[in-house]
PDB file of N, CA and C in Angstrom:
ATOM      1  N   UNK A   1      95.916 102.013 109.335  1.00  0.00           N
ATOM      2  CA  UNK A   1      97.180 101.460 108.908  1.00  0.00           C
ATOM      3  C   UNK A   1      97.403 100.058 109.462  1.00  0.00           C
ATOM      4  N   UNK A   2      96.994  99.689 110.522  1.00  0.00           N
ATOM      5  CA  UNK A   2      97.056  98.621 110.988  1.00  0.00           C
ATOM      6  C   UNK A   2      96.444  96.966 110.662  1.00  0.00           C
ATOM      7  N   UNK A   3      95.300  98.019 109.687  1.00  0.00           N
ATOM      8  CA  UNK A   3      94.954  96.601 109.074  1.00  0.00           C
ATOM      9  C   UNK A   3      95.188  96.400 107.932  1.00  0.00           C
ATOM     10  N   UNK A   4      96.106  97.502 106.923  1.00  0.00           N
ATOM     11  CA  UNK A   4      97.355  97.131 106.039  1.00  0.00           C
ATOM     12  C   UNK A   4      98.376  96.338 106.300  1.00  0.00           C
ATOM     13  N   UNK A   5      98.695  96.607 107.513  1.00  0.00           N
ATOM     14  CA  UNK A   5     100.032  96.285 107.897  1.00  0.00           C
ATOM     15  C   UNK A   5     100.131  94.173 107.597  1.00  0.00           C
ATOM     16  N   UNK A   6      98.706  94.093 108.638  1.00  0.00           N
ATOM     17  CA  UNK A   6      98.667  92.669 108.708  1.00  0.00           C
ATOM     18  C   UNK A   6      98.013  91.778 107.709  1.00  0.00           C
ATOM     19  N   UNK A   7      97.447  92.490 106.640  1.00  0.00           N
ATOM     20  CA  UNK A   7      96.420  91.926 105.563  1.00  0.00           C
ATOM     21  C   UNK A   7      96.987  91.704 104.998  1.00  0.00           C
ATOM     22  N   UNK A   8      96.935  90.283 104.803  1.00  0.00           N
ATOM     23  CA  UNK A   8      97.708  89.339 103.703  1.00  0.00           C
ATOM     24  C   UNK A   8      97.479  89.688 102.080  1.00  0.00           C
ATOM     25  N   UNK A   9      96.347  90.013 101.626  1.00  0.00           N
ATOM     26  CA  UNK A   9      95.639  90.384 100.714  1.00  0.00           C
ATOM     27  C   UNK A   9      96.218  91.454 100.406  1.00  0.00           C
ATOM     28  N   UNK A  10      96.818  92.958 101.037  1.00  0.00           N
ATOM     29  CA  UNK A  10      97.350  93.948 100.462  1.00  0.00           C
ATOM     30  C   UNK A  10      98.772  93.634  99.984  1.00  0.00           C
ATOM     31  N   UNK A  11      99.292  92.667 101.238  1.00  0.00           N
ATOM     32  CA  UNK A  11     100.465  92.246 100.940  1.00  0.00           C
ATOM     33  C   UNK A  11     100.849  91.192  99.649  1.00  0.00           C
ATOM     34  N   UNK A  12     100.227  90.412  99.874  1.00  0.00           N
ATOM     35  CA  UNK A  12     100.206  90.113  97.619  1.00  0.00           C
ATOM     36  C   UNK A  12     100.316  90.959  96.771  1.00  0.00           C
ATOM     37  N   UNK A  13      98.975  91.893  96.596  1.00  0.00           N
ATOM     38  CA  UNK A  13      99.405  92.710  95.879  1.00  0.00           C
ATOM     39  C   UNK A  13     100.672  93.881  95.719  1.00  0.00           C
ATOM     40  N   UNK A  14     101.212  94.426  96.927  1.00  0.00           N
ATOM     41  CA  UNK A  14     102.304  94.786  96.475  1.00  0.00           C
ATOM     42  C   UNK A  14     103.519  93.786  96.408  1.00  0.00           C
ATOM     43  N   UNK A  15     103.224  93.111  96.981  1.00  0.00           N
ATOM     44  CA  UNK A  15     104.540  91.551  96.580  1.00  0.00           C
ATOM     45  C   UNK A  15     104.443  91.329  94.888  1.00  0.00           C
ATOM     46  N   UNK A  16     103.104  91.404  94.720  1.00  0.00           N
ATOM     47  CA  UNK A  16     103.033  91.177  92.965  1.00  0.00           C
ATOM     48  C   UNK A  16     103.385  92.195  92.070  1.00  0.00           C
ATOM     49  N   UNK A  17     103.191  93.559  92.921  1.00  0.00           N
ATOM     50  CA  UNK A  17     103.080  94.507  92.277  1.00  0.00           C
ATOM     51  C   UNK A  17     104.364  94.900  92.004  1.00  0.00           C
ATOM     52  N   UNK A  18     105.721  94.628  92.916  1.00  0.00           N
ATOM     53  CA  UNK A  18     107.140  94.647  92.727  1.00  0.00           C
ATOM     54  C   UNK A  18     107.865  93.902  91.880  1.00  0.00           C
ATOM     55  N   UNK A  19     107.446  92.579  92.049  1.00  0.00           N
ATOM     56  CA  UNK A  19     107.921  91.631  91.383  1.00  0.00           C
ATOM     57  C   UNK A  19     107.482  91.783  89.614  1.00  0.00           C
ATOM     58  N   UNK A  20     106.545  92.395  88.924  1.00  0.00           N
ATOM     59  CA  UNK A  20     106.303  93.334  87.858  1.00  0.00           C
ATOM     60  C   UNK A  20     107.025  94.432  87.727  1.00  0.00           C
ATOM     61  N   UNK A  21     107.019  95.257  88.936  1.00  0.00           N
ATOM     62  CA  UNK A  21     108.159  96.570  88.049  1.00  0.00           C
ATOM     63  C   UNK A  21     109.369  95.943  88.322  1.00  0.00           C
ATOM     64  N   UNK A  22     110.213  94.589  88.702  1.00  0.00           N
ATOM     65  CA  UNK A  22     111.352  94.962  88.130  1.00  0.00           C
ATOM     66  C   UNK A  22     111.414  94.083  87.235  1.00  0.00           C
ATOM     67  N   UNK A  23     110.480  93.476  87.021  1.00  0.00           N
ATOM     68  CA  UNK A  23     110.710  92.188  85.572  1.00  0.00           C
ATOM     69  C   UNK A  23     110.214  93.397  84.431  1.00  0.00           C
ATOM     70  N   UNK A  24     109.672  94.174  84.665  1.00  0.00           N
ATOM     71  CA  UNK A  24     109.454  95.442  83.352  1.00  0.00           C
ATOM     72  C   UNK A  24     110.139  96.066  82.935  1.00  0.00           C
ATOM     73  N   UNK A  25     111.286  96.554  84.204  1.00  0.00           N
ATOM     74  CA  UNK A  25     112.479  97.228  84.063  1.00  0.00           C
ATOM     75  C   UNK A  25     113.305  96.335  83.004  1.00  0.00           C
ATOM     76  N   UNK A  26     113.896  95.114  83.645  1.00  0.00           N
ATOM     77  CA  UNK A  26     114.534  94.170  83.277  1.00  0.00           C
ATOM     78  C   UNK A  26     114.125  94.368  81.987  1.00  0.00           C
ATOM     79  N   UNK A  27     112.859  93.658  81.399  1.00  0.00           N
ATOM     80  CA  UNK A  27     112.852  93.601  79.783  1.00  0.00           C
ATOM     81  C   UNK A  27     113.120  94.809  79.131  1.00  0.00           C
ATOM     82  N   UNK A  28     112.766  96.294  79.739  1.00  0.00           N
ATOM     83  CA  UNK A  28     112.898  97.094  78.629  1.00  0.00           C
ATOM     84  C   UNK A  28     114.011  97.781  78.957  1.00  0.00           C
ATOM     85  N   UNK A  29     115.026  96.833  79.442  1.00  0.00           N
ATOM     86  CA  UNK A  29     116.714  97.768  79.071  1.00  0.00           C
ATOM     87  C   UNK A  29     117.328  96.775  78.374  1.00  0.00           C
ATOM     88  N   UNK A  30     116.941  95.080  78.749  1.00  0.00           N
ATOM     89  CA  UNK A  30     117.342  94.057  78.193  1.00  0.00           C
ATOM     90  C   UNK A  30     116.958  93.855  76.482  1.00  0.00           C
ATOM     91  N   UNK A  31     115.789  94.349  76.239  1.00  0.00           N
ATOM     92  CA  UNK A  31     115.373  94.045  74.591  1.00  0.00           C
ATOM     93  C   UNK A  31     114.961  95.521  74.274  1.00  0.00           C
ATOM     94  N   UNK A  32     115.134  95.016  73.077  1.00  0.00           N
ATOM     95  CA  UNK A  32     114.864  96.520  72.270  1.00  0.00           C
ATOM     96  C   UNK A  32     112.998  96.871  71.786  1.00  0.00           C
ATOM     97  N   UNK A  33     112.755  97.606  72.884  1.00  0.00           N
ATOM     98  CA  UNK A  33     110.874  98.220  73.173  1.00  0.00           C
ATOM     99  C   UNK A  33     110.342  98.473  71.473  1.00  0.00           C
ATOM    100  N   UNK A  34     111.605  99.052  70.421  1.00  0.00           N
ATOM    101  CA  UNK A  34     110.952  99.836  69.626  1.00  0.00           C
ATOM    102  C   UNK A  34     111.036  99.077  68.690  1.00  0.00           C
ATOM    103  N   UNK A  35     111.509  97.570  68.651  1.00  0.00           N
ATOM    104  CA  UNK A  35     111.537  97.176  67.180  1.00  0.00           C
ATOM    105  C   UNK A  35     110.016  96.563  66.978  1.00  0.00           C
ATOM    106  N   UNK A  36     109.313  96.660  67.674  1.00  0.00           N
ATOM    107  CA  UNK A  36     107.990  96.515  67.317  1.00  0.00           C
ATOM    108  C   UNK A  36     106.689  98.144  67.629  1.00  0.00           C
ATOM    109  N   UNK A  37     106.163  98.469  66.761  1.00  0.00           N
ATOM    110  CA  UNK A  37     105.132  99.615  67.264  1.00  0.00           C
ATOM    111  C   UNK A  37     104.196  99.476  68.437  1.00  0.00           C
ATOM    112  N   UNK A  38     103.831  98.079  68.486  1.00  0.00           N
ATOM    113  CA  UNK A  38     102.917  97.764  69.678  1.00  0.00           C
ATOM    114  C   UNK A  38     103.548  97.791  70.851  1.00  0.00           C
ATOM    115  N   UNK A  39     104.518  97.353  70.774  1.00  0.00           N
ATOM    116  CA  UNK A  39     105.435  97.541  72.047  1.00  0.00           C
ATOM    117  C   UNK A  39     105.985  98.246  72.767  1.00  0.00           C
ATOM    118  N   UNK A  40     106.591  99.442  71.769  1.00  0.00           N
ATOM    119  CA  UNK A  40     107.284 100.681  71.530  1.00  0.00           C
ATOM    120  C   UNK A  40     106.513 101.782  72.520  1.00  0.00           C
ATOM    121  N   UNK A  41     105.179 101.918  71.946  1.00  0.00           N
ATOM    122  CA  UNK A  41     103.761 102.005  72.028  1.00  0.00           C
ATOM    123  C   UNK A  41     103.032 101.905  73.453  1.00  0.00           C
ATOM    124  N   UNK A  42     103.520 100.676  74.011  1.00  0.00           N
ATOM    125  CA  UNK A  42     103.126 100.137  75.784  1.00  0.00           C
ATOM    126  C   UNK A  42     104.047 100.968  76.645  1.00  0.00           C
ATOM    127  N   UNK A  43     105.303 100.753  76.354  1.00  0.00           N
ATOM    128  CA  UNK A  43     106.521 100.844  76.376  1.00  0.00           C
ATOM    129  C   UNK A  43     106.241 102.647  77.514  1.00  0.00           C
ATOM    130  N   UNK A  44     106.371 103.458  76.346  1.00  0.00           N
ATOM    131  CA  UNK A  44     105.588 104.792  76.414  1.00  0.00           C
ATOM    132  C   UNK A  44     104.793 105.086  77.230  1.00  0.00           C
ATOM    133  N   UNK A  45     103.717 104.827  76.948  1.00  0.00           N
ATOM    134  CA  UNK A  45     102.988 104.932  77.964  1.00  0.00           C
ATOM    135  C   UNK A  45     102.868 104.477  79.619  1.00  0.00           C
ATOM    136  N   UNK A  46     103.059 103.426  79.561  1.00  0.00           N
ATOM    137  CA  UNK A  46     103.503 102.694  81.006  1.00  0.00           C
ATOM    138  C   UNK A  46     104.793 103.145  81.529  1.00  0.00           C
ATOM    139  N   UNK A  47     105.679 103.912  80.557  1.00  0.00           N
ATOM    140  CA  UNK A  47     106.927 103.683  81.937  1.00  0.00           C
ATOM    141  C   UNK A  47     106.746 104.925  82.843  1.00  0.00           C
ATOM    142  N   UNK A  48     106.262 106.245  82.809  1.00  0.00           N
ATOM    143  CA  UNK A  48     105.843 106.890  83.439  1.00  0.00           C
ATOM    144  C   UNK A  48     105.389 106.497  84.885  1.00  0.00           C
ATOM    145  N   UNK A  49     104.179 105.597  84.849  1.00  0.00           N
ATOM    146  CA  UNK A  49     103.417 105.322  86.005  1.00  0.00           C
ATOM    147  C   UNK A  49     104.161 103.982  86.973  1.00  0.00           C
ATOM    148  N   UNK A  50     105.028 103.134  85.950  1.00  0.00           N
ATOM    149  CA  UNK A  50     105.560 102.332  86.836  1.00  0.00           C
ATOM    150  C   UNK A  50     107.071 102.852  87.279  1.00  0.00           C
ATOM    151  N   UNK A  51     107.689 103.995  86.440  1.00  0.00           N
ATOM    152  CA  UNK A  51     108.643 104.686  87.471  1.00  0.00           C
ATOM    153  C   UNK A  51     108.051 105.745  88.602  1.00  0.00           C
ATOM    154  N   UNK A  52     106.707 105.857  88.606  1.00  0.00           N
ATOM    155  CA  UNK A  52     106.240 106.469  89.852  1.00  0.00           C
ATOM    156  C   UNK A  52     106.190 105.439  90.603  1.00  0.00           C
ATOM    157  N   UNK A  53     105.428 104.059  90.453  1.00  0.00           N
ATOM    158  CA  UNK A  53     105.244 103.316  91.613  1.00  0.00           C
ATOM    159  C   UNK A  53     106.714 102.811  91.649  1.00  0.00           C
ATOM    160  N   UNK A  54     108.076 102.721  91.537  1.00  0.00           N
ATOM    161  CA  UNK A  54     109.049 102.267  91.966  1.00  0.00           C
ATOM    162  C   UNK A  54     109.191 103.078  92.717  1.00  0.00           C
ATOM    163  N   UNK A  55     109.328 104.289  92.932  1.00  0.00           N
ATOM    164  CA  UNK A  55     109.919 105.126  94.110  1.00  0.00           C
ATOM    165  C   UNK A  55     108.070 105.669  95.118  1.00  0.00           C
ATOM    166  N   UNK A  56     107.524 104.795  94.466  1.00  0.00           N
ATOM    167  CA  UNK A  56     106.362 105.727  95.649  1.00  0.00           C
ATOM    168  C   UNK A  56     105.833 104.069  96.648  1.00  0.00           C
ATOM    169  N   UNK A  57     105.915 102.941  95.950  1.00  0.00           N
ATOM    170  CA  UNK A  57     105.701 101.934  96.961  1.00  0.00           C
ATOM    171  C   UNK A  57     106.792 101.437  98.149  1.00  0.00           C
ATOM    172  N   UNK A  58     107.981 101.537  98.044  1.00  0.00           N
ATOM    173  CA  UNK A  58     108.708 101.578  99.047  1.00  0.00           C
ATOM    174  C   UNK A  58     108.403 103.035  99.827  1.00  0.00           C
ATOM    175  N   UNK A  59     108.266 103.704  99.744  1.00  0.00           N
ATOM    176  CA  UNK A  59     108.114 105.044 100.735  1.00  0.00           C
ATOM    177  C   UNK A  59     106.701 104.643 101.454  1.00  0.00           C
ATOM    178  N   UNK A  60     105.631 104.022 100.857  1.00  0.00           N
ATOM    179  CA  UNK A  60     104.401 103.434 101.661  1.00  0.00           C
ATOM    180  C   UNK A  60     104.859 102.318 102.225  1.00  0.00           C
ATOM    181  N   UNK A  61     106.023 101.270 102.054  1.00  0.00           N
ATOM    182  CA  UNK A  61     105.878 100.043 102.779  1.00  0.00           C
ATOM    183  C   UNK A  61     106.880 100.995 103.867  1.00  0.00           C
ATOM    184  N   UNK A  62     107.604 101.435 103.832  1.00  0.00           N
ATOM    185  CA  UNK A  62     108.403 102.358 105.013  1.00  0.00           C
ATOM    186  C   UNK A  62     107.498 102.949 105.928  1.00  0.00           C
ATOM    187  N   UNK A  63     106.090 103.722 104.985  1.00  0.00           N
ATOM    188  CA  UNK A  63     105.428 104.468 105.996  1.00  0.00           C
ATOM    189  C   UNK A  63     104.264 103.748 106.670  1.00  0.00           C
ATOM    190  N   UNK A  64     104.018 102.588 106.407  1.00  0.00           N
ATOM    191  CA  UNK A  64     103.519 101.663 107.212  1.00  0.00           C
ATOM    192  C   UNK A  64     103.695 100.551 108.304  1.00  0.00           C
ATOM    193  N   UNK A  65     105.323 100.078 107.956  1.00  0.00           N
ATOM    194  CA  UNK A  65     106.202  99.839 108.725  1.00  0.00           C
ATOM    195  C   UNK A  65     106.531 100.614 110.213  1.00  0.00           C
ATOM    196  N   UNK A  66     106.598 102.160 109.876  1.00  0.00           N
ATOM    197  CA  UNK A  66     106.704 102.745 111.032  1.00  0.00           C
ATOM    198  C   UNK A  66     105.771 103.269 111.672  1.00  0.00           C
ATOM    199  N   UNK A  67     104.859 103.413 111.089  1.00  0.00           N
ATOM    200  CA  UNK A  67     103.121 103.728 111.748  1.00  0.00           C
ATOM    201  C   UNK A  67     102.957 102.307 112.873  1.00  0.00           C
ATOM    202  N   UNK A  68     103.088 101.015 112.293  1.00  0.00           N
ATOM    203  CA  UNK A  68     103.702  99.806 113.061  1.00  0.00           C
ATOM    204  C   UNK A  68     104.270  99.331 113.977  1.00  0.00           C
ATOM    205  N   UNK A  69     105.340 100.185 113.941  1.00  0.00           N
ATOM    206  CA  UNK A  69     106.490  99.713 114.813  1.00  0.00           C
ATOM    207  C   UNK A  69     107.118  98.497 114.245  1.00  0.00           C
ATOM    208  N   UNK A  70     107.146  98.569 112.726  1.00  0.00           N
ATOM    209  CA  UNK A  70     107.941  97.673 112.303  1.00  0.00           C
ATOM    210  C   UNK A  70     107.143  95.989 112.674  1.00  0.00           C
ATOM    211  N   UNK A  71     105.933  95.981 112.782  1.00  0.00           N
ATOM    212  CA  UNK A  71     105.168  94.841 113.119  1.00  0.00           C
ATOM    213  C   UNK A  71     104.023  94.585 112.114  1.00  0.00           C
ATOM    214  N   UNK A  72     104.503  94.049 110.951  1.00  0.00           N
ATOM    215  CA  UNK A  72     103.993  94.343 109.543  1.00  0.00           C
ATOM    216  C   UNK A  72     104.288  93.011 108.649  1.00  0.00           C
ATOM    217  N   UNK A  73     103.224  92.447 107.883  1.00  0.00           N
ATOM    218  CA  UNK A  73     103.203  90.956 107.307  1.00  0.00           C
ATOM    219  C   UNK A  73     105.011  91.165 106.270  1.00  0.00           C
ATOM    220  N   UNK A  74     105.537  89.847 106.545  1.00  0.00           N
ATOM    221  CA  UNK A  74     106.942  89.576 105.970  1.00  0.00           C
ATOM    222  C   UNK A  74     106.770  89.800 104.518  1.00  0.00           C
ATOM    223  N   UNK A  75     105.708  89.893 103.602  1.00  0.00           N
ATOM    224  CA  UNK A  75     105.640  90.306 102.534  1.00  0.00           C
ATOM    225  C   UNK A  75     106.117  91.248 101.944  1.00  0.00           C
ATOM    226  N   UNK A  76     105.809  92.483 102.901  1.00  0.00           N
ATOM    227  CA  UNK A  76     106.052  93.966 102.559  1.00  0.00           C
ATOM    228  C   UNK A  76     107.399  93.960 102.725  1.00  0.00           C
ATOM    229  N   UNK A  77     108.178  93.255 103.305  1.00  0.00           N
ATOM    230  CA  UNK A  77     109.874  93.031 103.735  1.00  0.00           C
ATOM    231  C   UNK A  77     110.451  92.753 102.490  1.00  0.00           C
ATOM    232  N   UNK A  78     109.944  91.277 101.773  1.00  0.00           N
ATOM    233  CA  UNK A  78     110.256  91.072 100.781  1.00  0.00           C
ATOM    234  C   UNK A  78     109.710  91.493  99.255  1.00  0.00           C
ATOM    235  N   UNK A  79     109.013  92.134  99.374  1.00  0.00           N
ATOM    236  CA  UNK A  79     108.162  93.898  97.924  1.00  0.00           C
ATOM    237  C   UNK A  79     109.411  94.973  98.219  1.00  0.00           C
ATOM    238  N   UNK A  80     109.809  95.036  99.614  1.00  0.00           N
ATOM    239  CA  UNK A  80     110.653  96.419 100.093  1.00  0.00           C
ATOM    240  C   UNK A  80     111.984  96.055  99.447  1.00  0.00           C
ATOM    241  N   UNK A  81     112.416  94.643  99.573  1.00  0.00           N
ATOM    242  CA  UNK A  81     113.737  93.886  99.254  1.00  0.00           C
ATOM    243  C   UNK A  81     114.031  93.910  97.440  1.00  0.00           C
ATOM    244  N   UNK A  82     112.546  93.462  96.756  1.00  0.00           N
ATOM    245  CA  UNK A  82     112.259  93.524  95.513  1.00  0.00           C
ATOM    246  C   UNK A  82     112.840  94.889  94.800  1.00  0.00           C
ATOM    247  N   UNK A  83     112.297  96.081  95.430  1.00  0.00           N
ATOM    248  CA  UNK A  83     112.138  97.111  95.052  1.00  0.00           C
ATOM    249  C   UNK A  83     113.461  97.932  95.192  1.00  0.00           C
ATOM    250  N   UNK A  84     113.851  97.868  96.600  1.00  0.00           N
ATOM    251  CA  UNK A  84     115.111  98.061  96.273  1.00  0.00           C
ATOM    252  C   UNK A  84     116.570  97.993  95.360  1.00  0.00           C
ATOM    253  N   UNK A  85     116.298  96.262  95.137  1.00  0.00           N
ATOM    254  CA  UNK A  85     117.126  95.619  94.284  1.00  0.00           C
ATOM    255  C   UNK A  85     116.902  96.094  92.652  1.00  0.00           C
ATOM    256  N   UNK A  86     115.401  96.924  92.730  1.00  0.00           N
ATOM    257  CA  UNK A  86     115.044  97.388  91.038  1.00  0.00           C
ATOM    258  C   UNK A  86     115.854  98.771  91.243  1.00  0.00           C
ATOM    259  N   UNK A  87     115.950  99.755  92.695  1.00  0.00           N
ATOM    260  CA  UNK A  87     116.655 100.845  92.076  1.00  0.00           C
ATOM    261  C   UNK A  87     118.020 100.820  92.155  1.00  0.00           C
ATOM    262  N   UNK A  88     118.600 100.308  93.081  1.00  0.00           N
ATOM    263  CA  UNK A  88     120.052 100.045  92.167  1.00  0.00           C
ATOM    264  C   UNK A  88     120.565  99.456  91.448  1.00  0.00           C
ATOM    265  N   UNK A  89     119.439  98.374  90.597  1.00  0.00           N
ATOM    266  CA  UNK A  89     119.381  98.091  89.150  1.00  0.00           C
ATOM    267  C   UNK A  89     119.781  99.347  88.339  1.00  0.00           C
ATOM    268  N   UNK A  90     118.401 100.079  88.982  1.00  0.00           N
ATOM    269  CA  UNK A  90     118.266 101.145  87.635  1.00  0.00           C
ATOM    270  C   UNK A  90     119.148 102.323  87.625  1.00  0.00           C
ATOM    271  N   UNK A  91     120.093 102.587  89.145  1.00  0.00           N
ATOM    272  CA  UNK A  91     121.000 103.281  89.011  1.00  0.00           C
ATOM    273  C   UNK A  91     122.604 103.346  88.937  1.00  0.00           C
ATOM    274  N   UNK A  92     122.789 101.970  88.570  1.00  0.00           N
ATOM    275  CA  UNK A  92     123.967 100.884  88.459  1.00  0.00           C
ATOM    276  C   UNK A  92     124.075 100.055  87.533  1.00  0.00           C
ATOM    277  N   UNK A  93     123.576  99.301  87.051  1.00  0.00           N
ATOM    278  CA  UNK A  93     123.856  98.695  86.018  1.00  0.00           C
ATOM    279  C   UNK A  93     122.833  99.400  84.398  1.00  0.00           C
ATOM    280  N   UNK A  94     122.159  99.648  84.897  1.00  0.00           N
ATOM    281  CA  UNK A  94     121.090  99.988  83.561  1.00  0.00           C
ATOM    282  C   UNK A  94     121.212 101.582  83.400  1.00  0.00           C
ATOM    283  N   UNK A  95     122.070 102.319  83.893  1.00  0.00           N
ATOM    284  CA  UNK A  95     122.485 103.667  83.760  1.00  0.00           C
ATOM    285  C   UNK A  95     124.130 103.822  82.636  1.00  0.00           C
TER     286      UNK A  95
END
């Protein structure tokens, strides 16, 4: 865990990886998924796996954080900050 914690390299990717589920969220409450089939189509299939990783990557930046002692690259702070801000998106305004 420790060389999660400090690897800049993991920390991009979930920095990137947040900053995608809530710009995904965002578009598909903001526009309408089904007026196209291809889209409709993505739409479907993907939201499954990226409403798993909304509630399963904050519970890993938490459980790495405290494996830590809270001594963990500022990235995962701001993926944790990201992610947050997507679920009371999604249980406040987009509900």
């Amino acid at each position: 865990m420790k060389n999660i914690a400090q690897n800049n390299k993991a920390a991009n990717i979930i920095l990137t990886a947040s900053c995608f589920i809530l710009l995904y969220w965002n578009f598909a409450h903001n526009f309408d998924v089904y007026k196209y089939i291809v889209v409709g189509a993505l739409y479907e299939i993907s939201a499954l796996l990226v409403l798993a990783a909304t509630y399963i990557l904050p519970l890993f930046i938490l459980i790495v954080a405290l494996a830590n002692k809270f001594y963990i690259n500022k990235k995962f702070y701001t993926a944790l900050g990201i992610l947050a801000l997507t679920i009371i998106l999604l249980f406040t305004v987009y509900n």
